[in-house]
PDB file of N, CA and C in Angstrom:
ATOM      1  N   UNK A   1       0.819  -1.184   0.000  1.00  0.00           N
ATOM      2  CA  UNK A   1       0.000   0.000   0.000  1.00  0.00           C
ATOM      3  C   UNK A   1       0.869   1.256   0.000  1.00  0.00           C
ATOM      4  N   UNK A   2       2.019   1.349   0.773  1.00  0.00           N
ATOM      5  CA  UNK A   2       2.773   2.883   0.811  1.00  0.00           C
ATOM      6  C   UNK A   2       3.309   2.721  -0.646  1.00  0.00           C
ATOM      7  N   UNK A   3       4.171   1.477  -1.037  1.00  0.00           N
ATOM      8  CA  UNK A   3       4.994   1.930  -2.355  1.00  0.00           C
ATOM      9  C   UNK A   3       3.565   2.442  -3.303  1.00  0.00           C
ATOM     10  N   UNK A   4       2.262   2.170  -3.492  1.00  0.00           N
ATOM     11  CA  UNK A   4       1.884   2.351  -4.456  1.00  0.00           C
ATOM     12  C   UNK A   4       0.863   3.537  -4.123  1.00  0.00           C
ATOM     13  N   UNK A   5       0.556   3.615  -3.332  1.00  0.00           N
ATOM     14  CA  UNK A   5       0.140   5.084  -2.816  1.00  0.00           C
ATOM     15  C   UNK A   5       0.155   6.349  -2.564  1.00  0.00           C
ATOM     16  N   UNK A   6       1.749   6.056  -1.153  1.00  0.00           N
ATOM     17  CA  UNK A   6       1.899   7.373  -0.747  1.00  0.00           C
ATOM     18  C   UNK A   6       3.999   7.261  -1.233  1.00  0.00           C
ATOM     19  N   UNK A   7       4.165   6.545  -1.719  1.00  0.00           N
ATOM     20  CA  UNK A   7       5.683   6.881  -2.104  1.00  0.00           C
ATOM     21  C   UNK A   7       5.542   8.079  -3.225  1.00  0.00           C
ATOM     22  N   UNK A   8       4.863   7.580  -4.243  1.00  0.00           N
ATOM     23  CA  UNK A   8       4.821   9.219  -5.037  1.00  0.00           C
ATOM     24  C   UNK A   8       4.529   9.877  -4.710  1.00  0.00           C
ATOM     25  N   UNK A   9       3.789  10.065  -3.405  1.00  0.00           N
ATOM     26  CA  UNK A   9       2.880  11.608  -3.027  1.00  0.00           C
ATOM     27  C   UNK A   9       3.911  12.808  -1.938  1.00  0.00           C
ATOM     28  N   UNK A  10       4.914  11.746  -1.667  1.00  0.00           N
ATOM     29  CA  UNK A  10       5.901  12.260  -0.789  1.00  0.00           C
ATOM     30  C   UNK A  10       6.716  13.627  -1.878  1.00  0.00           C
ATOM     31  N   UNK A  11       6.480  14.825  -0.526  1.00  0.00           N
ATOM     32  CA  UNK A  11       7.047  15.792  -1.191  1.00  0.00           C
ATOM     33  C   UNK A  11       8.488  16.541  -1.679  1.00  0.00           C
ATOM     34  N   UNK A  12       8.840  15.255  -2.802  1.00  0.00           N
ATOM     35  CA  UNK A  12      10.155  15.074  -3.065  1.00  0.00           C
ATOM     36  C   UNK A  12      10.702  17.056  -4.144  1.00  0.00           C
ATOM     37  N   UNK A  13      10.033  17.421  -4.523  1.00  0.00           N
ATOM     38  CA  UNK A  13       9.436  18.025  -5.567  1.00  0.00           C
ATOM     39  C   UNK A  13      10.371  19.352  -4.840  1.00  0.00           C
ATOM     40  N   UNK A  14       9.878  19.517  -3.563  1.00  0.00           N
ATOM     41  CA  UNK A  14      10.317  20.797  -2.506  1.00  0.00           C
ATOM     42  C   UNK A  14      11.689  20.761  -1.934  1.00  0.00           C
ATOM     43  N   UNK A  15      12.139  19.502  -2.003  1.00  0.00           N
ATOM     44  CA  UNK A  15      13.284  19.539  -1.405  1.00  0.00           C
ATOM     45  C   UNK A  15      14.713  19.606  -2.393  1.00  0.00           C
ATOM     46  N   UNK A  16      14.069  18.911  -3.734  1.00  0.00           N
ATOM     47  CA  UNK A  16      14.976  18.918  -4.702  1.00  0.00           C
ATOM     48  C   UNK A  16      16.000  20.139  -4.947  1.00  0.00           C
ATOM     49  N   UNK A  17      15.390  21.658  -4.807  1.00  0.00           N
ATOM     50  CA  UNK A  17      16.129  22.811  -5.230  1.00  0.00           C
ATOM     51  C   UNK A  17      17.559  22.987  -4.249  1.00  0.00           C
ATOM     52  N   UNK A  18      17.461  22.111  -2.936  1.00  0.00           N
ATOM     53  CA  UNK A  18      18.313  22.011  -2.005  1.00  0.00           C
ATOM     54  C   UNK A  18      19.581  21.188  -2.156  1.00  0.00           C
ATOM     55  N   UNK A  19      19.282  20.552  -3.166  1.00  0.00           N
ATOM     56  CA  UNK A  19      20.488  19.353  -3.035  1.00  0.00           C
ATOM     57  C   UNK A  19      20.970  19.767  -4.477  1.00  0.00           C
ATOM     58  N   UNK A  20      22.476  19.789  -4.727  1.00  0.00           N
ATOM     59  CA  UNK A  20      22.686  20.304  -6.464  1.00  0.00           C
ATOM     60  C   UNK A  20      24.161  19.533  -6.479  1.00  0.00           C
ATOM     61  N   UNK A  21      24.204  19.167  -7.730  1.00  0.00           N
ATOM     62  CA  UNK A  21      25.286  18.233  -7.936  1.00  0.00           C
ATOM     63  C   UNK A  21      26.596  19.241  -7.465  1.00  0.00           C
ATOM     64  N   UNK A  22      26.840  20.643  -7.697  1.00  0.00           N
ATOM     65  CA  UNK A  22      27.661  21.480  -7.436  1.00  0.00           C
ATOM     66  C   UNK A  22      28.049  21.685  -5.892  1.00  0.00           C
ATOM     67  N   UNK A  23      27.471  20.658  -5.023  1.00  0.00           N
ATOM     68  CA  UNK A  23      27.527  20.814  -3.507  1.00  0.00           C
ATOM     69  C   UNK A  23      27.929  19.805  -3.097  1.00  0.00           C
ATOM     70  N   UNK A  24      28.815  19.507  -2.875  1.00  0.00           N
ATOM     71  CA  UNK A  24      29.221  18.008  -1.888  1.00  0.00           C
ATOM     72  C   UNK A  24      28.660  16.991  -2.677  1.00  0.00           C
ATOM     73  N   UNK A  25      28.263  15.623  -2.012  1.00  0.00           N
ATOM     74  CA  UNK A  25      28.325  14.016  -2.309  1.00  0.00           C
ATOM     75  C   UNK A  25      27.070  14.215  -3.231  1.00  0.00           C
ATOM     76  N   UNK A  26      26.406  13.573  -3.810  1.00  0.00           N
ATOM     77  CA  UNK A  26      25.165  13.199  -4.526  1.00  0.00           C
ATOM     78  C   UNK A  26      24.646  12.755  -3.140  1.00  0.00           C
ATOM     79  N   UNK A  27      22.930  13.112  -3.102  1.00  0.00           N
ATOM     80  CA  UNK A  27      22.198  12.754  -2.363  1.00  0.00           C
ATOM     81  C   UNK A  27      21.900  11.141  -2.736  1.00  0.00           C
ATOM     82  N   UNK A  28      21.210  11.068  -1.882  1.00  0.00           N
ATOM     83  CA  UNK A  28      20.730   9.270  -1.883  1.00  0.00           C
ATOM     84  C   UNK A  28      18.993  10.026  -2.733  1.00  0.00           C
ATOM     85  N   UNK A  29      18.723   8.578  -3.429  1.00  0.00           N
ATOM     86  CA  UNK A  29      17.129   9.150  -3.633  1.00  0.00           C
ATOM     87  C   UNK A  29      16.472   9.467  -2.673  1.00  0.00           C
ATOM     88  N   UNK A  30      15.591  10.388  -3.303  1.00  0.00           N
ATOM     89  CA  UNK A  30      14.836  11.263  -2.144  1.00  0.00           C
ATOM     90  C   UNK A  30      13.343  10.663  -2.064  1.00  0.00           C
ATOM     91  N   UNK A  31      12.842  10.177  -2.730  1.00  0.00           N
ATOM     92  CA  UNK A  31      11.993   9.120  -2.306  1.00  0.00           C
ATOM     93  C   UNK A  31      12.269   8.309  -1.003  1.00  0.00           C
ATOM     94  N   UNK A  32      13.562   7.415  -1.135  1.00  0.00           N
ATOM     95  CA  UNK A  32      13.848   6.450  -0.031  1.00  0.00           C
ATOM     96  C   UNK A  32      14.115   7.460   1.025  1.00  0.00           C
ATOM     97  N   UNK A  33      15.097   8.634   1.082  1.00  0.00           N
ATOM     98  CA  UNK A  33      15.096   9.004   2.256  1.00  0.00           C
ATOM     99  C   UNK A  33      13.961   9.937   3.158  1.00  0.00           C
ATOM    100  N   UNK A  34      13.015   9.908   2.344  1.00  0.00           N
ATOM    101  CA  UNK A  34      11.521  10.718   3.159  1.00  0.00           C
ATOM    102  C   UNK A  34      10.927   9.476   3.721  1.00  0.00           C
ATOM    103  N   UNK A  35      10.784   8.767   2.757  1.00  0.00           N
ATOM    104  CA  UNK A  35      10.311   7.161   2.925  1.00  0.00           C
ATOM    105  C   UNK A  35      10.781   6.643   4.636  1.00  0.00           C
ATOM    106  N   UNK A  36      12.046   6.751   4.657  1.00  0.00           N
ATOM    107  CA  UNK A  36      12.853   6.079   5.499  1.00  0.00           C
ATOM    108  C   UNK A  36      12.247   7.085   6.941  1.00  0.00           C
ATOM    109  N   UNK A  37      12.733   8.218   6.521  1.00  0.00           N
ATOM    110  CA  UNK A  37      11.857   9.619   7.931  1.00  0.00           C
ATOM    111  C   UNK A  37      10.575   9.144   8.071  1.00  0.00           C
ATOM    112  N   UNK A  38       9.865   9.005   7.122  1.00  0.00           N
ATOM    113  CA  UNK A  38       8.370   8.736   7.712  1.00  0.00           C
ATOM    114  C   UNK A  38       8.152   7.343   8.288  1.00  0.00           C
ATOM    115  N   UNK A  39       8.760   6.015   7.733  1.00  0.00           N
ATOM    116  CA  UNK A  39       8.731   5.163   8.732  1.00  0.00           C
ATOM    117  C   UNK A  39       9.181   5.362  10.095  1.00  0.00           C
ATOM    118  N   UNK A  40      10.839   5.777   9.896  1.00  0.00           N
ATOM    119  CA  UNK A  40      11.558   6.260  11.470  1.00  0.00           C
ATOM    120  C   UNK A  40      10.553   6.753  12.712  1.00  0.00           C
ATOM    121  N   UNK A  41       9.876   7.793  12.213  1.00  0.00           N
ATOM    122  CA  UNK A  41       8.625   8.623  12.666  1.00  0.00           C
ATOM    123  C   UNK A  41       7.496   7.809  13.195  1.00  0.00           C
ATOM    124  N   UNK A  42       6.845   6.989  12.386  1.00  0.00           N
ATOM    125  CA  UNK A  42       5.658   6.053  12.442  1.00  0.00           C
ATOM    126  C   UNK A  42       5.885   4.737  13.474  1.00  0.00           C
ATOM    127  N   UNK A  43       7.395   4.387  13.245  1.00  0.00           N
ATOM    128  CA  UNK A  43       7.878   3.460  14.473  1.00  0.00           C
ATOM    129  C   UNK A  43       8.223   3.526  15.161  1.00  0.00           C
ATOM    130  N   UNK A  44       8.441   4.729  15.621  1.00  0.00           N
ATOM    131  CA  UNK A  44       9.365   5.283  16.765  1.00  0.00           C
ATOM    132  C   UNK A  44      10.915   4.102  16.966  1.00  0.00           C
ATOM    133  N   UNK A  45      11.539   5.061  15.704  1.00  0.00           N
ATOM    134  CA  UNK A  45      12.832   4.523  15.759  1.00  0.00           C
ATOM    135  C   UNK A  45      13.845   5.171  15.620  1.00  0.00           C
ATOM    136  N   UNK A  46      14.901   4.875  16.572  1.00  0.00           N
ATOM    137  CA  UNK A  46      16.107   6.026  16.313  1.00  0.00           C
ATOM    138  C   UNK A  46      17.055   5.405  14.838  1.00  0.00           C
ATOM    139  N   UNK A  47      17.954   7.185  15.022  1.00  0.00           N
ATOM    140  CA  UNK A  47      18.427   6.708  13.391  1.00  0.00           C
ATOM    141  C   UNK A  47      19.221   5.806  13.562  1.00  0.00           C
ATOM    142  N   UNK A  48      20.006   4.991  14.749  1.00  0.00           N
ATOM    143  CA  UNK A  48      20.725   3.588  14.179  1.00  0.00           C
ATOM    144  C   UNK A  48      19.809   3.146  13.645  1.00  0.00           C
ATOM    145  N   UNK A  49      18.636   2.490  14.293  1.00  0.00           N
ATOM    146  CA  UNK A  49      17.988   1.205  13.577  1.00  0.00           C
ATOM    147  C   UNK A  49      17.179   1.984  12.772  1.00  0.00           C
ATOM    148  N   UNK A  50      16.344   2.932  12.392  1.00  0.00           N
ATOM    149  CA  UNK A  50      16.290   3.086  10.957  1.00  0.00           C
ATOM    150  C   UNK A  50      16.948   3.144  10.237  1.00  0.00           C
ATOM    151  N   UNK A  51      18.483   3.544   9.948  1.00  0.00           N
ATOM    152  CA  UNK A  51      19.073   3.133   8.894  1.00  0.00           C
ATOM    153  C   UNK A  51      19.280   1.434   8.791  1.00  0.00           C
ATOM    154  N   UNK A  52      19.292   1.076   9.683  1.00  0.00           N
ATOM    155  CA  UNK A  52      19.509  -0.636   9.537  1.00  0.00           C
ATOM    156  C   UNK A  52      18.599  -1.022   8.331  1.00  0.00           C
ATOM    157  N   UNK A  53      17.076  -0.605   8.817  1.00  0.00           N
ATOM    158  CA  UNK A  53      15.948  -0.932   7.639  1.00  0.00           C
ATOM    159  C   UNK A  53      16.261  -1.304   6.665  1.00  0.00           C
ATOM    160  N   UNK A  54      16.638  -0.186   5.839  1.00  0.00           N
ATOM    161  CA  UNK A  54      16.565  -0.466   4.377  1.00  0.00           C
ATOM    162  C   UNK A  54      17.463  -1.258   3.985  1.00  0.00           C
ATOM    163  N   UNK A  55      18.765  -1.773   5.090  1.00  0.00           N
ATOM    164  CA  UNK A  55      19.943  -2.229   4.503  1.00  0.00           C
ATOM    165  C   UNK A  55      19.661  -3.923   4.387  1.00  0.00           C
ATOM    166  N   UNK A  56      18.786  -4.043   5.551  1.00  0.00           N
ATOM    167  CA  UNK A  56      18.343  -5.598   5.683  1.00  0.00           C
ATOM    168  C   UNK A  56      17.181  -5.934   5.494  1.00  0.00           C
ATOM    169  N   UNK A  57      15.861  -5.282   5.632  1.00  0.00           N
ATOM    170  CA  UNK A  57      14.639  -5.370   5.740  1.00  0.00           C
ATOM    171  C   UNK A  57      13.865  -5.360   4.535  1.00  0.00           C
ATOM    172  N   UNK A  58      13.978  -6.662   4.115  1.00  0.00           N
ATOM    173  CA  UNK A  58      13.162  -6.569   2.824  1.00  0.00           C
ATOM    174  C   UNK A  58      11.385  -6.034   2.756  1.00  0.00           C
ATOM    175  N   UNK A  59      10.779  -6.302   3.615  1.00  0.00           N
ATOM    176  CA  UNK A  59       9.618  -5.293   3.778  1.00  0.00           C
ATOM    177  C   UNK A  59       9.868  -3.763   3.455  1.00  0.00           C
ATOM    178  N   UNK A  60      11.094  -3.428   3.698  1.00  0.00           N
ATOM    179  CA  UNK A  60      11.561  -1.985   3.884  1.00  0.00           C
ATOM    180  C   UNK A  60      11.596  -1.666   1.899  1.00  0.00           C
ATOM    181  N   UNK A  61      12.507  -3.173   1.486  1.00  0.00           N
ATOM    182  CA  UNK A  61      12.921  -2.914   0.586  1.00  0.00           C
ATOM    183  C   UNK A  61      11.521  -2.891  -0.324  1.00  0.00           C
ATOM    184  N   UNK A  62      10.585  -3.431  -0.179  1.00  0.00           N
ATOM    185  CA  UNK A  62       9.579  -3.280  -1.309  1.00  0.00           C
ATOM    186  C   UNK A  62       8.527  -2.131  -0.984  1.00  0.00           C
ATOM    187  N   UNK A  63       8.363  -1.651  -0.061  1.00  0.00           N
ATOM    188  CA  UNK A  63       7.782  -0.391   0.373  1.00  0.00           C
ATOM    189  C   UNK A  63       8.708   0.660  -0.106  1.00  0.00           C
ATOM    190  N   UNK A  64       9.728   0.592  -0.153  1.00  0.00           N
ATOM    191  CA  UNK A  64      10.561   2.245  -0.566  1.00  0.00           C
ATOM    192  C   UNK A  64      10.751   1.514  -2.079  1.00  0.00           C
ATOM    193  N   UNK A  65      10.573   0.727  -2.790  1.00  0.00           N
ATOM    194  CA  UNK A  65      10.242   0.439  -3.858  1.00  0.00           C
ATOM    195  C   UNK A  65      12.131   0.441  -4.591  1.00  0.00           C
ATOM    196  N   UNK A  66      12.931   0.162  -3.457  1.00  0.00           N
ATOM    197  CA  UNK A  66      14.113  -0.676  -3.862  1.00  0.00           C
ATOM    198  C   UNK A  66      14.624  -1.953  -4.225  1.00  0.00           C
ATOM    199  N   UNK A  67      14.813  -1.519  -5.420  1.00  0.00           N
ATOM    200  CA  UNK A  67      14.957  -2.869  -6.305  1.00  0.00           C
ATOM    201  C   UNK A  67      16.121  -3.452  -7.112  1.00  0.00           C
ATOM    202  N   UNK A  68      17.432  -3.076  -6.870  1.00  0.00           N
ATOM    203  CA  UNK A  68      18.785  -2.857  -6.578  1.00  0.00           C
ATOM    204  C   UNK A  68      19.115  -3.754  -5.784  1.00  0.00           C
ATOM    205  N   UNK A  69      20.072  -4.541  -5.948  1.00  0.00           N
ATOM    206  CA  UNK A  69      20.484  -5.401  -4.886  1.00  0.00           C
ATOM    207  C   UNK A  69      22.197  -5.019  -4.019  1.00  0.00           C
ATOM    208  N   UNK A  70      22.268  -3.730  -4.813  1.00  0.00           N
ATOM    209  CA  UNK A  70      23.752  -3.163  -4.466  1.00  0.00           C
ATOM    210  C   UNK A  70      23.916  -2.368  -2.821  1.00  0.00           C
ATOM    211  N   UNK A  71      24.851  -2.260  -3.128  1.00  0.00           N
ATOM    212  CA  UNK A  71      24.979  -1.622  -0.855  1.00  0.00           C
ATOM    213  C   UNK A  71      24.710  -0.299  -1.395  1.00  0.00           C
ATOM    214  N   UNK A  72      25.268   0.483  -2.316  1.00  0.00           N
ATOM    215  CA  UNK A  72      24.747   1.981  -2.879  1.00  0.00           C
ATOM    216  C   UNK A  72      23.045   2.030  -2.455  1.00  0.00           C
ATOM    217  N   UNK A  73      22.539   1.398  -3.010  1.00  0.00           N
ATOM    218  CA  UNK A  73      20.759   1.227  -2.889  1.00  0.00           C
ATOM    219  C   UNK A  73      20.274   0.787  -1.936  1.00  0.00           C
ATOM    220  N   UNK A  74      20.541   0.011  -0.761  1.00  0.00           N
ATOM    221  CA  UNK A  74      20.190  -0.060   0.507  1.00  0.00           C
ATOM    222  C   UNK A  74      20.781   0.774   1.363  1.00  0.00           C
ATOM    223  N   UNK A  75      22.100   1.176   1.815  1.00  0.00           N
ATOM    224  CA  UNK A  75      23.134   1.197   2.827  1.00  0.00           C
ATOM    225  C   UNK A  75      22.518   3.035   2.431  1.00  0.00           C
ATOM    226  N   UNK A  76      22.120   3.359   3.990  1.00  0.00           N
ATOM    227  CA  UNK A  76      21.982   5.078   4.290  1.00  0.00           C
ATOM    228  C   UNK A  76      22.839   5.535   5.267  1.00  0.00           C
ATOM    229  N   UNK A  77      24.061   6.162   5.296  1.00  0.00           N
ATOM    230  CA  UNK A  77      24.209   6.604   6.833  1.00  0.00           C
ATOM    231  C   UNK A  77      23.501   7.178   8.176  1.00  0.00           C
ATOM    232  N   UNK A  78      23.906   7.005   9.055  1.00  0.00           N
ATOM    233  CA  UNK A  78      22.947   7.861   9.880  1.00  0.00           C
ATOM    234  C   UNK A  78      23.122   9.656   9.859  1.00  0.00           C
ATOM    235  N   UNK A  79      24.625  10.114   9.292  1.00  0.00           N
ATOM    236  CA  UNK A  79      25.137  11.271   8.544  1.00  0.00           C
ATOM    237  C   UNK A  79      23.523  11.467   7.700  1.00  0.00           C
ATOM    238  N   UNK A  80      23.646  11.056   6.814  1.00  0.00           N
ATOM    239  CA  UNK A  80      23.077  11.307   5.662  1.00  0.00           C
ATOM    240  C   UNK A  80      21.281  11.295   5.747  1.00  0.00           C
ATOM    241  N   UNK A  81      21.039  10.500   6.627  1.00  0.00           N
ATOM    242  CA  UNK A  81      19.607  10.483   7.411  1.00  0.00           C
ATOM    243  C   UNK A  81      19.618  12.386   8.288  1.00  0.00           C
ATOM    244  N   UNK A  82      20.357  12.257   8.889  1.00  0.00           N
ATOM    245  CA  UNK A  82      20.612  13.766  10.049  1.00  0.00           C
ATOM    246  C   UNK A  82      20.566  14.590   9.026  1.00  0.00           C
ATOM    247  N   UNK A  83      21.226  15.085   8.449  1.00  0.00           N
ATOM    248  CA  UNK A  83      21.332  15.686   7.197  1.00  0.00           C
ATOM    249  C   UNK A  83      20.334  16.235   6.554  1.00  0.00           C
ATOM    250  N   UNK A  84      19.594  15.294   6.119  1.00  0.00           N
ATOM    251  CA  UNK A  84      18.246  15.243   4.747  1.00  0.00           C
ATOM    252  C   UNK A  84      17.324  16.108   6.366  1.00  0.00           C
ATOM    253  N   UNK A  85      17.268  15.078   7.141  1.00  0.00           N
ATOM    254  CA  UNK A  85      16.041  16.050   7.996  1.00  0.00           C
ATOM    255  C   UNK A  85      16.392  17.305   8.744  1.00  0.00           C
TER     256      UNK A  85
END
């Protein structure tokens, strides 16, 4: 239900003007990392174990609609989680 629902509705759109290839690292997709905040949020989970999620949690992985089997496409820091929010 979230990948096909509310993953597109997430307001990726607003945050985009913030992140520019001319600034430091490439962001992670911004889908997965709102994705990842709003679960964190909904489970009351700190950012160790939400970043764990996506790296192991295949529930995680078909809800944020990752389909990549590479560590690039799962693996978030908790940096990079702090960061985005």
């Amino acid at each position: 239900m979230f990948r096909e629902h509310l993953l597109g509705e997430l307001p990726v759109d607003l945050l985009k003007p913030f992140f520019t290839e001319a600034f430091g690292q490439p962001t992670k997709e911004l889908h997965t990392l709102l994705g990842i905040m709003l679960f964190q949020q909904t489970m009351d989970l700190n950012d160790a174990k939400a970043v764990d999620q996506p790296a192991y949690n295949i529930q995680w992985h078909y809800a944020l609609d990752i389909t990549e089997e590479s560590d690039e496409a799962k693996y978030v820091s908790e940096k990079t989680l702090w960061s985005t929010r």
